[in-house]
Each structure stands twice: as structure tokens, then as C-alpha cells.
Protein backbone atom coordinates (compact mmCIF):
# COMPACT_ATOMS: atom_id res chain seq x y z
CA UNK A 1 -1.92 88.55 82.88
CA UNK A 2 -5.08 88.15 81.27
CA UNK A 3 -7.04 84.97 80.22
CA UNK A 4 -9.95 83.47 78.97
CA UNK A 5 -10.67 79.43 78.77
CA UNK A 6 -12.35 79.08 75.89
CA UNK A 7 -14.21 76.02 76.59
CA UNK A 8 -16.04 78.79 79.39
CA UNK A 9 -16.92 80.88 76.51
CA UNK A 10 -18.79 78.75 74.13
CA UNK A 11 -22.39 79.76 73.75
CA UNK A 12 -24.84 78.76 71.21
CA UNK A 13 -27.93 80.73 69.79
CA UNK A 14 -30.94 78.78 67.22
CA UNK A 15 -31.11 81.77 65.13
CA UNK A 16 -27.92 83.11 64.63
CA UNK A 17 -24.31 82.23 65.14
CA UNK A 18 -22.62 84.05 67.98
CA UNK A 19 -19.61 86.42 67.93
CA UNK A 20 -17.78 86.68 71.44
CA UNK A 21 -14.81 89.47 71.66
CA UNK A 22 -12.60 87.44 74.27
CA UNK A 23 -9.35 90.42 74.01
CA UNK A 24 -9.44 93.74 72.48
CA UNK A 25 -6.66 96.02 72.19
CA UNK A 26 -5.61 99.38 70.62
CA UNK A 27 -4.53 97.05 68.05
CA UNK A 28 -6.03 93.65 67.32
CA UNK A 29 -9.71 91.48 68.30
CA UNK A 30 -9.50 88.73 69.41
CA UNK A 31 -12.78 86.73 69.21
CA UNK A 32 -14.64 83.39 69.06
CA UNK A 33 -17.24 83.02 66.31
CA UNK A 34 -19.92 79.94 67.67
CA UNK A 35 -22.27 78.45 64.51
CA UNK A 36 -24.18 75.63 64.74
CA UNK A 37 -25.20 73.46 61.68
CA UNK A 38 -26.63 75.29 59.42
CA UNK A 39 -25.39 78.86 60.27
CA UNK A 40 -22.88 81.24 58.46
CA UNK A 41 -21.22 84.40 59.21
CA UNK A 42 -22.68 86.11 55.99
CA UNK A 43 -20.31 87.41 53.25
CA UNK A 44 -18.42 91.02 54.21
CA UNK A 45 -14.88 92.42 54.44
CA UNK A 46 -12.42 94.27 55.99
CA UNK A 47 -10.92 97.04 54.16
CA UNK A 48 -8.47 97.94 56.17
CA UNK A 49 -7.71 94.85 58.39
CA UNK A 50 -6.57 91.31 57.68
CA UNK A 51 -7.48 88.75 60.04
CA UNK A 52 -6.50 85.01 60.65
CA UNK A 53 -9.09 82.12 61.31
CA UNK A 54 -8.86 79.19 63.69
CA UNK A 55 -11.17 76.21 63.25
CA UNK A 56 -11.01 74.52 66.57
CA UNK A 57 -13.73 72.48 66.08
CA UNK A 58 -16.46 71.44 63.53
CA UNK A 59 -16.21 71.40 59.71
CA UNK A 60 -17.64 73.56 56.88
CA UNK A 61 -16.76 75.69 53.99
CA UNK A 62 -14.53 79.14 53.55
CA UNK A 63 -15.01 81.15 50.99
CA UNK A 64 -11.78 84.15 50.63
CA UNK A 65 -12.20 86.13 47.73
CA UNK A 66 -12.99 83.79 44.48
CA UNK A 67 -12.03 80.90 46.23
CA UNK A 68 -14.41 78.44 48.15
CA UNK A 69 -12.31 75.78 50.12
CA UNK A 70 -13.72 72.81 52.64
CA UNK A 71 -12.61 73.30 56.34
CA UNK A 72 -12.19 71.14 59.30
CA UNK A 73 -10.77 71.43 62.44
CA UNK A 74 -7.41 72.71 63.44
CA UNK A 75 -7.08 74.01 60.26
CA UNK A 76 -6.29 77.80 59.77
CA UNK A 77 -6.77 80.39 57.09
CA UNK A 78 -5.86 83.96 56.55
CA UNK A 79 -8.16 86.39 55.00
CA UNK A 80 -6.19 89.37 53.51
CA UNK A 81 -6.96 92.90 53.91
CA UNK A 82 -10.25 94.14 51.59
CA UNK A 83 -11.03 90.24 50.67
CA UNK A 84 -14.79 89.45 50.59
CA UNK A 85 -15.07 86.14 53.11
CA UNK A 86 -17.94 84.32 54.88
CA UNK A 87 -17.80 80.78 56.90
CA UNK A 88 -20.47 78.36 56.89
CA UNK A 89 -21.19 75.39 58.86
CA UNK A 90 -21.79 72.18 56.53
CA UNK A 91 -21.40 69.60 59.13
CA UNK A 92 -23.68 67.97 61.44
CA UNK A 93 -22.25 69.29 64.92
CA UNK A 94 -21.09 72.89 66.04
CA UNK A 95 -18.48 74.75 64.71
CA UNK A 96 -16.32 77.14 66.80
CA UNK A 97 -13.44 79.73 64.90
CA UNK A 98 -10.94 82.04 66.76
CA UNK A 99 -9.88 84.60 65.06
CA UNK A 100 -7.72 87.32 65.28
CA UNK A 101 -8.39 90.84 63.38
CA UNK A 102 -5.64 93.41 63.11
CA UNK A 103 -5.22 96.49 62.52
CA UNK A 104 -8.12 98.21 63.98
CA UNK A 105 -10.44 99.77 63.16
CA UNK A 106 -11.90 96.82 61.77
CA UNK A 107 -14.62 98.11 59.47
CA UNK A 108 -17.34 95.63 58.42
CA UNK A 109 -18.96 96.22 55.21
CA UNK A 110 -21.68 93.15 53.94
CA UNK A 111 -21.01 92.06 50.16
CA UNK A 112 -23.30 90.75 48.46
CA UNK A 113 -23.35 87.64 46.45
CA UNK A 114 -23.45 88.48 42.91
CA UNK A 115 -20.72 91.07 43.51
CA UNK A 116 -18.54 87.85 43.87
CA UNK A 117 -18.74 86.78 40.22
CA UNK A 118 -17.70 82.95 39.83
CA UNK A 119 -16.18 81.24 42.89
CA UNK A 120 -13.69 78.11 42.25
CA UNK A 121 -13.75 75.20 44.99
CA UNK A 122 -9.79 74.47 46.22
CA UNK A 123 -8.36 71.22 47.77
């Protein structure tokens, strides 16, 4: 059996937020994204995975396709296949997201921001 304590995995950087790959298989990631204030995992998708995201800790804002919601943690979201996302931290203290990706390959192409057109904030 394999595992991985995730409190042993969390690791900061000051420039950039961290992506750890804690299980990989023939089929799905398994990783930890680590972002302090400040930080985002820039705008991109997946065109042929999905993937699901865990906020275990920290708050901030999602945006999935043309939708920009508020986040905090132990909430989750999924991210279809092909939709443009990106996570930012808004809060004051670190953020930490698991997140499963599935199937793989998981390409990762970078959108750009005024390929999104207008986004609308959810509740």
C-alpha cells in the first residue's frame, strides 16, 4: 500500500507556488498545489482531462470557464475536460489544493486572458 501524509509534503516557494505529484498512475495525478498569498496557478486547460480540486486549507478565488467563484477551505470543485481554469490565493495565509487529474495524458496548454471574454462572479 502506498501513502503519503500530506502535512510531510507541504513546501512553500516566495516566487512561485509549488506543484508536488504525490501518486501517478497509468491513469490519474494525484498532486498538491502549495500558493502562498498572493500566488496563482496561471490560467490553462486540459483538453483531454478533467480534474477535481480540493481546498484543504486557505481561501481565494476559482475561475472555471466564464465563471469566477470565491473559495475556502474544504470546499471542492470540478473543472471539466477543455475548461480554461486558474486558482488564486486572495487570503492572508497559505493555500494548499489536492487535486486529482484523469485521464492522462494531461496536456497543459496556458490561455490567455482576453481569450476568456467576460467572466461572471457565482455565490
Amino acid at each position: 500500500m502506498q501513502t503519503r501524509r500530506i502535512d510531510d509534503e507541504v513546501e512553500f516557494r516566495p516566487k512561485t507556488f509549488l506543484r508536488k505529484r504525490l501518486f501517478a498512475t497509468g491513469e490519474m495525478h494525484f498532486n498538491m498545489y502549495c500558493l502562498q498569498p498572493g500566488q496563482n496557478n496561471p490560467l490553462h486547460r486540459h483538453p483531454m482531462s478533467a480534474e477535481i480540486l480540493f481546498f484543504v486549507e486557505g481561501e481565494g478565488e476559482i475561475i472555471v470557464g466564464s465563471e469566477m467563484k470565491r473559495v475556502a477551505a474544504r470546499e471542492a470543485v470540478y473543472v471539466p475536460v477543455n475548461a480554461a481554469h486558474e486558482i488564486t490565493n486572495t487570503g492572508k495565509s497559505n493555500m494548499i489544493v489536492v487535486l486529482v487529474q484523469t485521464p492522462l495524458p494531461c496536456e497543459h496548454v496556458l490561455v490567455r486572458p482576453e481569450e476568456m471574454g467576460e467572466i461572471a462572479e457565482i455565490g
